[in-house]
PDB file of N, CA and C in Angstrom:
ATOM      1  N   UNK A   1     153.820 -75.225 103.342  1.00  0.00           N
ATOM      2  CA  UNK A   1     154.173 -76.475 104.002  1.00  0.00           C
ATOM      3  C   UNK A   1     154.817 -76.130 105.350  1.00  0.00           C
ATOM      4  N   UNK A   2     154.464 -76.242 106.300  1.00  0.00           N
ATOM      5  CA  UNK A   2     155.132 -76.777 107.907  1.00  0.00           C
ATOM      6  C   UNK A   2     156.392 -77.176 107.832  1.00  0.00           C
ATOM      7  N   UNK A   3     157.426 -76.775 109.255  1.00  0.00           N
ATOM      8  CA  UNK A   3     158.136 -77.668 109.316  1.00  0.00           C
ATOM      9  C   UNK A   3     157.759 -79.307 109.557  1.00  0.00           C
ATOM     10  N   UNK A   4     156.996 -79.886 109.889  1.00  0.00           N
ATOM     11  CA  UNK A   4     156.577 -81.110 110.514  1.00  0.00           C
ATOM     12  C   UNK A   4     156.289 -81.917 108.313  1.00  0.00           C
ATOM     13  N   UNK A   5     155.430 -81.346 108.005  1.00  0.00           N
ATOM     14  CA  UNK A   5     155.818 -81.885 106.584  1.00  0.00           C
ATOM     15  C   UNK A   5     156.767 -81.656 105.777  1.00  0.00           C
ATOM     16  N   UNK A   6     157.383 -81.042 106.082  1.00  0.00           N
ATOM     17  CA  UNK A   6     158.986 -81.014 105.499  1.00  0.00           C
ATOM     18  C   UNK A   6     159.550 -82.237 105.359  1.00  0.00           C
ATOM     19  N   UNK A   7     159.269 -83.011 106.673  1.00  0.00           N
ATOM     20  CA  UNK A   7     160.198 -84.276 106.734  1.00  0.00           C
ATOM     21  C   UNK A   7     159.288 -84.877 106.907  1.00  0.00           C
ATOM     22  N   UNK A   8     157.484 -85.014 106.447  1.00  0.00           N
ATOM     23  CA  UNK A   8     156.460 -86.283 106.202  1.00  0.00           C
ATOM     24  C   UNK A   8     156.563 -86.794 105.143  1.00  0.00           C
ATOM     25  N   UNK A   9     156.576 -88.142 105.223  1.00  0.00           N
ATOM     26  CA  UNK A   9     156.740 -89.164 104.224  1.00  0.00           C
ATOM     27  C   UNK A   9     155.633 -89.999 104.136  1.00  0.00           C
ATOM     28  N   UNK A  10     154.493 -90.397 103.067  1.00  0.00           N
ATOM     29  CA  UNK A  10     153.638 -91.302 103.137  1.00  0.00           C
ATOM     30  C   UNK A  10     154.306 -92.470 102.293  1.00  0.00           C
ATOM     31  N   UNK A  11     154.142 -93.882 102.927  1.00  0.00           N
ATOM     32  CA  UNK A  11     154.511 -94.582 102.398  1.00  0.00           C
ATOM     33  C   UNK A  11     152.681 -95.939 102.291  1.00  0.00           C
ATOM     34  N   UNK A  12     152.869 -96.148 100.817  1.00  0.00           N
ATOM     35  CA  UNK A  12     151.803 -96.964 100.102  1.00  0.00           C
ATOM     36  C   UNK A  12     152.336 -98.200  99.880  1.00  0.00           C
ATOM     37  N   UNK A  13     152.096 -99.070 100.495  1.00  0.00           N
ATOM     38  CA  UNK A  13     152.445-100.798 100.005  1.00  0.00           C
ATOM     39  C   UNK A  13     151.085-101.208 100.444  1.00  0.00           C
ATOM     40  N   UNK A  14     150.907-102.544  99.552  1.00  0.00           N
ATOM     41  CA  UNK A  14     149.696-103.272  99.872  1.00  0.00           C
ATOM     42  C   UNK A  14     150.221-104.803 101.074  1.00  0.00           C
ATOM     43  N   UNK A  15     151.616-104.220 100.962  1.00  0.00           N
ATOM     44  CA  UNK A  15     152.010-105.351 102.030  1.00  0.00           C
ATOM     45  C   UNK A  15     152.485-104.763 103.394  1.00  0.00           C
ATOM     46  N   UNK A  16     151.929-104.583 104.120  1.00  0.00           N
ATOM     47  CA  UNK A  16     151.693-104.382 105.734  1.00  0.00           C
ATOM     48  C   UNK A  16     153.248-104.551 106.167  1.00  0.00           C
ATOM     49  N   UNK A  17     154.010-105.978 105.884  1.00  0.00           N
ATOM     50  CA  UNK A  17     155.154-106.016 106.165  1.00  0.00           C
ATOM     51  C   UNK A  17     156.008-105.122 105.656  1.00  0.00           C
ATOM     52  N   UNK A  18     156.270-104.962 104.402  1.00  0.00           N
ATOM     53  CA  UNK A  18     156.917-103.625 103.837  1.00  0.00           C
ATOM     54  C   UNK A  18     156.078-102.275 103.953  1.00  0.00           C
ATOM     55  N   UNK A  19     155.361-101.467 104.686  1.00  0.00           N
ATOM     56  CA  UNK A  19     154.941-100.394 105.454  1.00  0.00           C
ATOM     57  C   UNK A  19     155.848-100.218 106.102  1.00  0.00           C
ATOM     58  N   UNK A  20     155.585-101.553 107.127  1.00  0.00           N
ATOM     59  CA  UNK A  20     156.125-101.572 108.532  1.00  0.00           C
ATOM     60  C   UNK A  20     157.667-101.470 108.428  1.00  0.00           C
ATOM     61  N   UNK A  21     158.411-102.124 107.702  1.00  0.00           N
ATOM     62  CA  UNK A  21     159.996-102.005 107.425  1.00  0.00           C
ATOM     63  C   UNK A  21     160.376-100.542 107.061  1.00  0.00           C
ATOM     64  N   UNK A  22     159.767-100.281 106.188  1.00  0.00           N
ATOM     65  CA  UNK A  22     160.327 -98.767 105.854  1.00  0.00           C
ATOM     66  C   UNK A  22     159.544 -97.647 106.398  1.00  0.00           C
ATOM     67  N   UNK A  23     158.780 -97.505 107.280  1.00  0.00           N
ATOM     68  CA  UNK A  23     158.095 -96.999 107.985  1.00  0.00           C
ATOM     69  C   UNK A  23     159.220 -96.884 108.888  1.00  0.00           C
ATOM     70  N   UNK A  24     159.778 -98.143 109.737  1.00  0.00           N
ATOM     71  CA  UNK A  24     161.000 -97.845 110.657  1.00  0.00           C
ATOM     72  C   UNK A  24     162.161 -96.899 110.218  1.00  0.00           C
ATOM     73  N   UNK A  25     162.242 -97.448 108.746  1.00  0.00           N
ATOM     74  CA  UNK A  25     163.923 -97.090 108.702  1.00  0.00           C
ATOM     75  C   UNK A  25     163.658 -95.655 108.320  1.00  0.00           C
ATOM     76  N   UNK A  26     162.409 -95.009 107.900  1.00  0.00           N
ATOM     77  CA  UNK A  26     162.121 -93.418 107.858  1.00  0.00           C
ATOM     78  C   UNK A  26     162.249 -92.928 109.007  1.00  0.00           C
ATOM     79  N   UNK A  27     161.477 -93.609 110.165  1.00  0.00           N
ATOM     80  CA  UNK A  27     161.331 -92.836 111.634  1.00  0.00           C
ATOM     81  C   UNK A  27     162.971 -92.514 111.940  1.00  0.00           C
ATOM     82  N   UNK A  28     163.627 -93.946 111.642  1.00  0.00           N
ATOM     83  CA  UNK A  28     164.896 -93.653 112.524  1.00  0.00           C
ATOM     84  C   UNK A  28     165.953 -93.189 111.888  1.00  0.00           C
ATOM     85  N   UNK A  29     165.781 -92.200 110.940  1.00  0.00           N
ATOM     86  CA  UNK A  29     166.209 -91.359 109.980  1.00  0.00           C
ATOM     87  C   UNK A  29     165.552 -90.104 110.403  1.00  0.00           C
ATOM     88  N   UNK A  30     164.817 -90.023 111.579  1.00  0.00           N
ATOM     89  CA  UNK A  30     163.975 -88.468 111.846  1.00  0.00           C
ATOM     90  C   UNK A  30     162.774 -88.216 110.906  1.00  0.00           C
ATOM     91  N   UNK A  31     162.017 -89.054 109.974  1.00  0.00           N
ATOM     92  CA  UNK A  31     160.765 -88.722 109.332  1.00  0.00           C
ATOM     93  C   UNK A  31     160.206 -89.068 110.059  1.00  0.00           C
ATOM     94  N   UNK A  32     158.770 -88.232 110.038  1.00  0.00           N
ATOM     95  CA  UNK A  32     157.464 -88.348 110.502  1.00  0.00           C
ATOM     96  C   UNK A  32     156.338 -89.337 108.726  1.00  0.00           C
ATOM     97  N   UNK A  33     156.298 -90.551 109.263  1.00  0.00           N
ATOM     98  CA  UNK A  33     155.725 -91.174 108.225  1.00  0.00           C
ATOM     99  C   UNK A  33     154.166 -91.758 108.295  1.00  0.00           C
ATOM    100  N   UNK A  34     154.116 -91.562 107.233  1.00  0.00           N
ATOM    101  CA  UNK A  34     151.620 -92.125 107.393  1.00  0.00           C
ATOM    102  C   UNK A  34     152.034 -93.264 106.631  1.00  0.00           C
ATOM    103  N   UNK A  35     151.673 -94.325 106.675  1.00  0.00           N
ATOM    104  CA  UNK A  35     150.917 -95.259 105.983  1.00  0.00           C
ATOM    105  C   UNK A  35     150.304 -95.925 105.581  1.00  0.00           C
ATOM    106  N   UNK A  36     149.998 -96.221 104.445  1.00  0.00           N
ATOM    107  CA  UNK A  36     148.505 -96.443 103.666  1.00  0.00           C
ATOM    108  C   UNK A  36     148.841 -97.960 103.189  1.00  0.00           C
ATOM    109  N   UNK A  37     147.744 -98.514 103.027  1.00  0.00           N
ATOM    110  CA  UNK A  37     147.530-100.105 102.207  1.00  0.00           C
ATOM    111  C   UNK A  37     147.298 -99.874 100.899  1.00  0.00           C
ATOM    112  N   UNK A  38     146.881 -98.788 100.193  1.00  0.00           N
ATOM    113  CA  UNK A  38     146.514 -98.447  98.661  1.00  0.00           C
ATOM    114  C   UNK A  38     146.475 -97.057  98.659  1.00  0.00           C
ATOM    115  N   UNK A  39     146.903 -97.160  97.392  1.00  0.00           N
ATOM    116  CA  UNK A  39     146.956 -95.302  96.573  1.00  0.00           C
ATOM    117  C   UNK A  39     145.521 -94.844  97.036  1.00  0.00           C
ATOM    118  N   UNK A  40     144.272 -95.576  96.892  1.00  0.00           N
ATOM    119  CA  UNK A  40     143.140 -95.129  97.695  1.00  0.00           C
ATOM    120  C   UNK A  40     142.711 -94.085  98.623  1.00  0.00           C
ATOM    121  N   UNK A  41     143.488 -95.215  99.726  1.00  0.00           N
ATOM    122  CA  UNK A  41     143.298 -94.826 101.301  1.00  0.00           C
ATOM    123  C   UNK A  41     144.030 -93.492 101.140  1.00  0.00           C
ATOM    124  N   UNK A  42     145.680 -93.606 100.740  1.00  0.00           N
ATOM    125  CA  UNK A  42     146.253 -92.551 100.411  1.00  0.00           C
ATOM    126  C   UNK A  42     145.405 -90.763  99.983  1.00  0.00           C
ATOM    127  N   UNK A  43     144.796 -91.472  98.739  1.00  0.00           N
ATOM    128  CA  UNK A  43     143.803 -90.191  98.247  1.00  0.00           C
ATOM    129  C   UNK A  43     142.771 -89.999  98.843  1.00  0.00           C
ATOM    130  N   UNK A  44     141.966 -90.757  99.776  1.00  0.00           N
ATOM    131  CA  UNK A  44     140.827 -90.434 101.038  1.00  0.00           C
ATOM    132  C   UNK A  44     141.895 -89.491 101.999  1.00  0.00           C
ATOM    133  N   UNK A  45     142.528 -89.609 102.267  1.00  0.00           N
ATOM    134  CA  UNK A  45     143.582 -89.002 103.299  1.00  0.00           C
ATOM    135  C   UNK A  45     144.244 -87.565 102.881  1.00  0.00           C
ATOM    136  N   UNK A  46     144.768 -87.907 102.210  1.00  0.00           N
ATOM    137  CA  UNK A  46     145.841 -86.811 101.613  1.00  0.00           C
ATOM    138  C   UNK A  46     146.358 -85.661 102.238  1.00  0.00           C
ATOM    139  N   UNK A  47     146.758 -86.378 103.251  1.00  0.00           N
ATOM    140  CA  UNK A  47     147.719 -85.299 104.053  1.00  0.00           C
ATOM    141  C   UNK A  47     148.992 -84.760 103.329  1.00  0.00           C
ATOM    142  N   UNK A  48     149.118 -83.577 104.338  1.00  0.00           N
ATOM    143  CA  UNK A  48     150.216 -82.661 103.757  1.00  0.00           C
ATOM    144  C   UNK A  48     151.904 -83.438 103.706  1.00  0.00           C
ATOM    145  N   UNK A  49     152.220 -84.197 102.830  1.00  0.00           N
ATOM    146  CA  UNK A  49     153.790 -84.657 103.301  1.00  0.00           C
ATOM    147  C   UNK A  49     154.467 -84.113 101.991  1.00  0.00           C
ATOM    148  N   UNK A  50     156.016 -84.487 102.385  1.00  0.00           N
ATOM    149  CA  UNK A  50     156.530 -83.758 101.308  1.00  0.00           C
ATOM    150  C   UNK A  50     157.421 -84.792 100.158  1.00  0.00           C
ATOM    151  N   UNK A  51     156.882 -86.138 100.440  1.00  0.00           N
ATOM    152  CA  UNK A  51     157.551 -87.073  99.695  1.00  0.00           C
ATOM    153  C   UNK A  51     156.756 -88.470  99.923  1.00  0.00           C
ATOM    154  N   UNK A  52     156.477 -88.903  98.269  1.00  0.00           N
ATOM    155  CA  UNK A  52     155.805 -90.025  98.813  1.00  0.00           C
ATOM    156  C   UNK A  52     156.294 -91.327  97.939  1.00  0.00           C
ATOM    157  N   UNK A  53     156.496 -92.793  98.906  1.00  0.00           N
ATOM    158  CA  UNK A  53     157.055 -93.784  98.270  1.00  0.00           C
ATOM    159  C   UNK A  53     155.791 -94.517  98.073  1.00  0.00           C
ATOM    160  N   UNK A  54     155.662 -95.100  96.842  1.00  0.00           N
ATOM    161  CA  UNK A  54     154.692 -95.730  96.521  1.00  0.00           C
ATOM    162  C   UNK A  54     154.745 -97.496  96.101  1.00  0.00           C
ATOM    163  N   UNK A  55     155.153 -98.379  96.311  1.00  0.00           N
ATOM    164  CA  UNK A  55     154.799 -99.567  95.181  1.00  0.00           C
ATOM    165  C   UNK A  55     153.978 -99.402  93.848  1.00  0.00           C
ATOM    166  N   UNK A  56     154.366 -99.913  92.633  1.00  0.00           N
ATOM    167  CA  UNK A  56     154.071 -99.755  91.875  1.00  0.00           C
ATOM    168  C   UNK A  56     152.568-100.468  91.285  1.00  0.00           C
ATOM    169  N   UNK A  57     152.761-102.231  91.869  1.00  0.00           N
ATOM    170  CA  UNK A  57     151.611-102.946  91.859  1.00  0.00           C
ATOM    171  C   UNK A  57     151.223-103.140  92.796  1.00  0.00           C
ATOM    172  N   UNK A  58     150.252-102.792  92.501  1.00  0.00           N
ATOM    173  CA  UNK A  58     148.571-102.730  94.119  1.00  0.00           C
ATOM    174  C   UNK A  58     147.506-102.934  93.532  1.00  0.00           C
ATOM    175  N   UNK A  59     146.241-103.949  94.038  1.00  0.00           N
ATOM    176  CA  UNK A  59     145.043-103.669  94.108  1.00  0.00           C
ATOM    177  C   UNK A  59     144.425-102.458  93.698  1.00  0.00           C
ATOM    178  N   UNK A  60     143.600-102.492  92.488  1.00  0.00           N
ATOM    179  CA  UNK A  60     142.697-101.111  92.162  1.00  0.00           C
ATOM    180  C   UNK A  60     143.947-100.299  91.728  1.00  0.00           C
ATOM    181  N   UNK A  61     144.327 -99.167  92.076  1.00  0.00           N
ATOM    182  CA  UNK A  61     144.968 -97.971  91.704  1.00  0.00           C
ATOM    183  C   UNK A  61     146.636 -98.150  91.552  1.00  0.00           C
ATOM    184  N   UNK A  62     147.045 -98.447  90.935  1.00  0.00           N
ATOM    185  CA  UNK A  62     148.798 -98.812  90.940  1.00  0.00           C
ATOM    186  C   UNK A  62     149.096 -97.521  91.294  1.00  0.00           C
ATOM    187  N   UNK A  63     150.309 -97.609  91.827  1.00  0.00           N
ATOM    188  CA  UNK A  63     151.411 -96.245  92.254  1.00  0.00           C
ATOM    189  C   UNK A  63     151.535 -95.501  90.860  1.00  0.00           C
ATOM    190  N   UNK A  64     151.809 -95.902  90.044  1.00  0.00           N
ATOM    191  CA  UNK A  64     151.922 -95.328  88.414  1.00  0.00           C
ATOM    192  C   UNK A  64     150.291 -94.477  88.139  1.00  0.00           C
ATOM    193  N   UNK A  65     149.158 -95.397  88.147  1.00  0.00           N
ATOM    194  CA  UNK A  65     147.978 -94.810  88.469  1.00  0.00           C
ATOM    195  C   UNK A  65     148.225 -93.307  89.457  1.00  0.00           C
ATOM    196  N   UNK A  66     148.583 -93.213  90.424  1.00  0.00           N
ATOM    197  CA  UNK A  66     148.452 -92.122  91.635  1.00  0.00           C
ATOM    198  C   UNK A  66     149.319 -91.094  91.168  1.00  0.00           C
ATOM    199  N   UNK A  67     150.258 -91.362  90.296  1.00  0.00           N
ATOM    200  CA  UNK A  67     151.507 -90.665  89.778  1.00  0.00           C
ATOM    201  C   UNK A  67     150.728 -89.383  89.122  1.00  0.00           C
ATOM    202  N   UNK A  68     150.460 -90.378  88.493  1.00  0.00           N
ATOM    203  CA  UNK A  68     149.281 -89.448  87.104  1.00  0.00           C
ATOM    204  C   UNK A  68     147.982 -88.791  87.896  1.00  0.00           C
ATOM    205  N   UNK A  69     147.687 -89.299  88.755  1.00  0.00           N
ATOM    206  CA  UNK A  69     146.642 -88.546  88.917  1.00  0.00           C
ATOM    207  C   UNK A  69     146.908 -87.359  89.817  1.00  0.00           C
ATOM    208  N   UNK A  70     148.154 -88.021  90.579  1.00  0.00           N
ATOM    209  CA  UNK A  70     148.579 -86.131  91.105  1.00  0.00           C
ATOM    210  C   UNK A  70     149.282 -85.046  90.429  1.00  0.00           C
ATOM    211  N   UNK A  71     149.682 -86.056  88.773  1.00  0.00           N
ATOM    212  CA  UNK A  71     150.102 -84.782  88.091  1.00  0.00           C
ATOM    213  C   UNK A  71     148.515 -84.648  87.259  1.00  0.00           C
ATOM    214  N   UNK A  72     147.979 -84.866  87.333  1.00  0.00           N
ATOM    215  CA  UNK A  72     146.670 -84.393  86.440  1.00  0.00           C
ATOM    216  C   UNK A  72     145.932 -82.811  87.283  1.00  0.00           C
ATOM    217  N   UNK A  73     146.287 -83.165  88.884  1.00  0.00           N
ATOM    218  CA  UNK A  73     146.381 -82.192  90.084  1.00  0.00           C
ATOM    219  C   UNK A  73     146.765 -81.280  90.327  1.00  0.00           C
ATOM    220  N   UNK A  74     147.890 -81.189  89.514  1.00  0.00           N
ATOM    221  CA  UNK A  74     149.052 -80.243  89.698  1.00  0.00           C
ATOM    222  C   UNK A  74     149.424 -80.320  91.302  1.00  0.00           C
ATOM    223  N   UNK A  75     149.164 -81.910  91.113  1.00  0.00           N
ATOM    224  CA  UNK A  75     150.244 -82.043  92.571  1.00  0.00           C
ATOM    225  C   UNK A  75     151.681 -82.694  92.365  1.00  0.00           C
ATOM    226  N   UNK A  76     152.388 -81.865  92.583  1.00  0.00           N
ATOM    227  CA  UNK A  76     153.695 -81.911  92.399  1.00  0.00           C
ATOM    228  C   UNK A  76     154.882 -82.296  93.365  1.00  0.00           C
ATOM    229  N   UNK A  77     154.131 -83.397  94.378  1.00  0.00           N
ATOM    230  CA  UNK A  77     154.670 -83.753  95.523  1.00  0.00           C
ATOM    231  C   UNK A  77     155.747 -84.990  95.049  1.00  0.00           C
ATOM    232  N   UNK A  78     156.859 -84.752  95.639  1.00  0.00           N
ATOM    233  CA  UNK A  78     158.074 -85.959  94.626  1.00  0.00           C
ATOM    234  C   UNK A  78     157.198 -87.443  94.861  1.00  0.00           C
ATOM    235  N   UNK A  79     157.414 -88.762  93.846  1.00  0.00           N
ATOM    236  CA  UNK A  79     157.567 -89.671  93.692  1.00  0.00           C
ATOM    237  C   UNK A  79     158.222 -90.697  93.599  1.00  0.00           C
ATOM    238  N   UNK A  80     158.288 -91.478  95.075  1.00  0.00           N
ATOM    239  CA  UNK A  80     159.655 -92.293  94.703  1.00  0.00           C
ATOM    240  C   UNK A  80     158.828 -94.031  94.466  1.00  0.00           C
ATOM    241  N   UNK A  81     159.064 -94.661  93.384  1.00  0.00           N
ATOM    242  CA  UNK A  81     158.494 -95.973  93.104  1.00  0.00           C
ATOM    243  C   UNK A  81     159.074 -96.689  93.986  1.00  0.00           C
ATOM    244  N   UNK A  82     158.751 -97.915  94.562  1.00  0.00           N
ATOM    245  CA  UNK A  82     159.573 -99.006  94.550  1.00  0.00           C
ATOM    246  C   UNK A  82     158.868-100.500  94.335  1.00  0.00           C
ATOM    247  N   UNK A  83     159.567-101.063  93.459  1.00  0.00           N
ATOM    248  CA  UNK A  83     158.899-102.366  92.574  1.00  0.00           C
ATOM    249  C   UNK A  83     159.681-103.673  92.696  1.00  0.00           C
ATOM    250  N   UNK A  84     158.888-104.449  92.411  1.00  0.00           N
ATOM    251  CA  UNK A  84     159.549-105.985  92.427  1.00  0.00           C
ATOM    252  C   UNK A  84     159.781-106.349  90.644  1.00  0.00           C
ATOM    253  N   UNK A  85     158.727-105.246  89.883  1.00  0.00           N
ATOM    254  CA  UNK A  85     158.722-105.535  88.482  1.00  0.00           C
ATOM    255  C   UNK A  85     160.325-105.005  87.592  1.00  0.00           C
ATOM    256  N   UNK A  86     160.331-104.764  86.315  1.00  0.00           N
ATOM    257  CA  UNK A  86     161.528-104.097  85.799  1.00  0.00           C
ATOM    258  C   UNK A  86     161.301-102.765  85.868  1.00  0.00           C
ATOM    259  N   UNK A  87     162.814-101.812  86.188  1.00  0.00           N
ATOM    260  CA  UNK A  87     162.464-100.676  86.306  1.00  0.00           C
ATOM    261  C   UNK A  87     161.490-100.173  84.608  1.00  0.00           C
ATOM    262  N   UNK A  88     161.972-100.933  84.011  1.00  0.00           N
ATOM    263  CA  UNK A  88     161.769-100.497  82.299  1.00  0.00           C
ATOM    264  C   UNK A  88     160.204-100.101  82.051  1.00  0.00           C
ATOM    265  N   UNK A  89     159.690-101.275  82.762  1.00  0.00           N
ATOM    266  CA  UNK A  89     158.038-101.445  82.940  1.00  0.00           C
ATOM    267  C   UNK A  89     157.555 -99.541  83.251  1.00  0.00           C
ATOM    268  N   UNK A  90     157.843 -99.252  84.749  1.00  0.00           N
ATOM    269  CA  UNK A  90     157.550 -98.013  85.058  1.00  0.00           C
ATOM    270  C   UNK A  90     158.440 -96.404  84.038  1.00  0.00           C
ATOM    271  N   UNK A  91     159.461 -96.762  83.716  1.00  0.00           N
ATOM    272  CA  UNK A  91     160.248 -95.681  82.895  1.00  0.00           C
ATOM    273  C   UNK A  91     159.384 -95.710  81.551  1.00  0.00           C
ATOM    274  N   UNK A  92     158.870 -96.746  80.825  1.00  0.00           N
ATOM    275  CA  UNK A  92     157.883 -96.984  79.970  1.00  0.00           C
ATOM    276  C   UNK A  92     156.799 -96.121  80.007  1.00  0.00           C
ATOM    277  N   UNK A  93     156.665 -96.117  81.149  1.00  0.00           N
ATOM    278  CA  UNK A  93     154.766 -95.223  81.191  1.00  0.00           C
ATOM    279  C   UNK A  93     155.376 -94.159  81.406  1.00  0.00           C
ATOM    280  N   UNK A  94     156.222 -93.584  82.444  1.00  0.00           N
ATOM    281  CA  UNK A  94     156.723 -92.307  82.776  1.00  0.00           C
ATOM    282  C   UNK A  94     157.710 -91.576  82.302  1.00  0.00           C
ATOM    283  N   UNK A  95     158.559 -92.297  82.257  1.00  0.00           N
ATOM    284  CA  UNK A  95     159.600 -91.175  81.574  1.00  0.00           C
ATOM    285  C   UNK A  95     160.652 -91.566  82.538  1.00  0.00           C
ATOM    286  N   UNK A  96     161.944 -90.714  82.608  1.00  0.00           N
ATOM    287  CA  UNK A  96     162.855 -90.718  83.461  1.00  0.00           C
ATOM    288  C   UNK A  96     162.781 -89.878  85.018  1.00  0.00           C
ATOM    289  N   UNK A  97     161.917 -89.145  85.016  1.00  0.00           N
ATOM    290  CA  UNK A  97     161.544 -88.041  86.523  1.00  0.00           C
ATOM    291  C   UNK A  97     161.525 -89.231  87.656  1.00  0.00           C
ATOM    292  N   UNK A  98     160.840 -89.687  87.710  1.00  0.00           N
ATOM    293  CA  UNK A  98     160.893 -90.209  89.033  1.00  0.00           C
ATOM    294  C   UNK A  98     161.852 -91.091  89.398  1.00  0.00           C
ATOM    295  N   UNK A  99     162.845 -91.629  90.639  1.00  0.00           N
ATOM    296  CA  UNK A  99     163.340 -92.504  91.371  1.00  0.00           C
ATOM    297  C   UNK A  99     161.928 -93.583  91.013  1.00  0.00           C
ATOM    298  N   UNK A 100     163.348 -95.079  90.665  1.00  0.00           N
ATOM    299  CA  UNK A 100     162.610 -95.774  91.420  1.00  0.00           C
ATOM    300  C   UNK A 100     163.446 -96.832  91.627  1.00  0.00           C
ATOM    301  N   UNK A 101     162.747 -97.759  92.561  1.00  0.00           N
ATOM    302  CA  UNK A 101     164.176 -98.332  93.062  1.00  0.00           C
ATOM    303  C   UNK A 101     163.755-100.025  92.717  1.00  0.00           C
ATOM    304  N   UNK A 102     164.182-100.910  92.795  1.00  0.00           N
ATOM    305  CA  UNK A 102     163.686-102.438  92.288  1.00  0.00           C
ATOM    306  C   UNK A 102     164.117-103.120  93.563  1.00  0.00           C
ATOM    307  N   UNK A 103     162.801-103.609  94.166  1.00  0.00           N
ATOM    308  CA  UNK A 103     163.169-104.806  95.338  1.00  0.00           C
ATOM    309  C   UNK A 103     163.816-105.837  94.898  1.00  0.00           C
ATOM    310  N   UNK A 104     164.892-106.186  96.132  1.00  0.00           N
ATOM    311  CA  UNK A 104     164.707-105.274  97.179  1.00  0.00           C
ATOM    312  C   UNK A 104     166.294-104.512  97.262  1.00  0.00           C
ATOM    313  N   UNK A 105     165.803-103.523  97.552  1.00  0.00           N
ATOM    314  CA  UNK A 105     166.954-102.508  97.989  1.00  0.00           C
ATOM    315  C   UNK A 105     167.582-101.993  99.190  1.00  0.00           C
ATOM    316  N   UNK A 106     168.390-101.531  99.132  1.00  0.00           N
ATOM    317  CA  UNK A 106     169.386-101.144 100.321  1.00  0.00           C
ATOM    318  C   UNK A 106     168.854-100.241 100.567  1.00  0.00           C
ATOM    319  N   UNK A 107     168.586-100.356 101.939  1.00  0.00           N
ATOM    320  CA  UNK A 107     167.939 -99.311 103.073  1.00  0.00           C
ATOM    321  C   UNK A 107     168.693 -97.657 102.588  1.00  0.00           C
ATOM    322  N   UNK A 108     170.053 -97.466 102.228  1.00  0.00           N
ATOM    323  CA  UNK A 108     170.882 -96.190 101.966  1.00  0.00           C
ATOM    324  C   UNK A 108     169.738 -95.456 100.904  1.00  0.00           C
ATOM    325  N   UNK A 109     169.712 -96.466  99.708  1.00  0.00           N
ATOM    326  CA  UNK A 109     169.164 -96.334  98.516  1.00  0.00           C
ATOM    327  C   UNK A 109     168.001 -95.306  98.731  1.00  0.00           C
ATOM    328  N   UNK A 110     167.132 -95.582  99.325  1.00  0.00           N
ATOM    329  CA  UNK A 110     165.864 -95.418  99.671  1.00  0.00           C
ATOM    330  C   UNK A 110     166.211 -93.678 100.443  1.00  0.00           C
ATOM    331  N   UNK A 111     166.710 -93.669 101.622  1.00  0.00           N
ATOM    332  CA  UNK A 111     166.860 -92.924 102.044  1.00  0.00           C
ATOM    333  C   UNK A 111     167.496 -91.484 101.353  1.00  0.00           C
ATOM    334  N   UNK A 112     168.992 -91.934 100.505  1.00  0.00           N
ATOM    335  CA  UNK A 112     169.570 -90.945  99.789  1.00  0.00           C
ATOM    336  C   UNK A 112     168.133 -90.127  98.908  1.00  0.00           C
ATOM    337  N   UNK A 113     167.509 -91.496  97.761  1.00  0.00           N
ATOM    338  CA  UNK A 113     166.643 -90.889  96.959  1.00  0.00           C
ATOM    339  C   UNK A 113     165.901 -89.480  98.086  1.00  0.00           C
ATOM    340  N   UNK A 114     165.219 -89.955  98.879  1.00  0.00           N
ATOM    341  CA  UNK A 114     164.415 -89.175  99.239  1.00  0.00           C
ATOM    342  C   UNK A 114     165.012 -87.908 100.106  1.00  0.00           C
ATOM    343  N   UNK A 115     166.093 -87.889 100.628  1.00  0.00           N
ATOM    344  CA  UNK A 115     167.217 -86.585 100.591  1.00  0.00           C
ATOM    345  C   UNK A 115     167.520 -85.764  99.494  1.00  0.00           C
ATOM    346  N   UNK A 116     167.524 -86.326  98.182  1.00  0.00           N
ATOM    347  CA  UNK A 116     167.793 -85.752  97.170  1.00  0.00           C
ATOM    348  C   UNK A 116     166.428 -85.026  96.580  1.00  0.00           C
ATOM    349  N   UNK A 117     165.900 -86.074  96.576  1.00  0.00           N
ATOM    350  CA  UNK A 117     163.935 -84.918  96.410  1.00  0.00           C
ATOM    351  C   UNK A 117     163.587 -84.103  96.912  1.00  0.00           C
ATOM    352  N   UNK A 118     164.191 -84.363  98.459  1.00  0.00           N
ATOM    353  CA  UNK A 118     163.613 -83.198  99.351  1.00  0.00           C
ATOM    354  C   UNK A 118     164.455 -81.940  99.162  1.00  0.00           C
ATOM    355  N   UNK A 119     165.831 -82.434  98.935  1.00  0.00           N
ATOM    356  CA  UNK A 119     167.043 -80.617  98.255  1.00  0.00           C
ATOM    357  C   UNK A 119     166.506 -79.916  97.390  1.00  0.00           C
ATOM    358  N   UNK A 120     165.672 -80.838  96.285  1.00  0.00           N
ATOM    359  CA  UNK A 120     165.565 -80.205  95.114  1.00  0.00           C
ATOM    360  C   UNK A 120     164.240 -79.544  94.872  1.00  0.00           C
ATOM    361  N   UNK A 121     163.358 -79.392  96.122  1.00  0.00           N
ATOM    362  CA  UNK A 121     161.960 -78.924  96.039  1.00  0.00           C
ATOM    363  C   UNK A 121     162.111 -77.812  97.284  1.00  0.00           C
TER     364      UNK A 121
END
């Protein structure tokens, strides 16, 4: 991994407006961020980053969907959810490993998680 993906972040929402919000508050935190409309586009792409926030419900491929399929990969790139549903819903399918955070959340929230993923890899 590069320094430049060290601090890339892809962020997946199917809502353009929330891209665009946390897309900012990554940049102006010093990430270099991609973002995608679906886990899809995401997996047509699949650039090198070192942390990726996903929404959980999307069109076609849920974030939970992409979870699994990059551990089916042995891609082991951190996962941070963030949902409008109960966290219980996603801890249900997964387990306790991943962050996830329940809209809407405090801009800190978001940021700490993904400081803490990035220490621990």
């Amino acid at each position: 991994m590069n320094k430049q993906s060290e601090r890339s972040i892809a962020v997946i929402d199917d809502s353009e407006s929330v891209r665009r919000s946390i897309g900012s508050l990554l940049r102006s935190h010093g990430f270099v961020v991609a973002s995608y409309e679906s886990a899809d586009a995401f997996l047509a792409d699949r650039s090198d980053v070192s942390c990726i926030v996903t929404d959980v419900e999307m069109p076609g491929m849920t974030g939970v969907d992409l979870y699994e399929t990059l551990r089916a990969r042995n891609d082991e790139t951190p996962v941070i959810f963030i949902t409008a549903v109960a966290r219980q819903h996603v801890r249900h399918r997964l387990g306790s490993e991943p962050h996830v955070l329940t809209k809407p959340f405090d801009a800190s929230e978001l940021t700490d998680c993904i400081r803490q993923v990035l220490s621990t890899n």
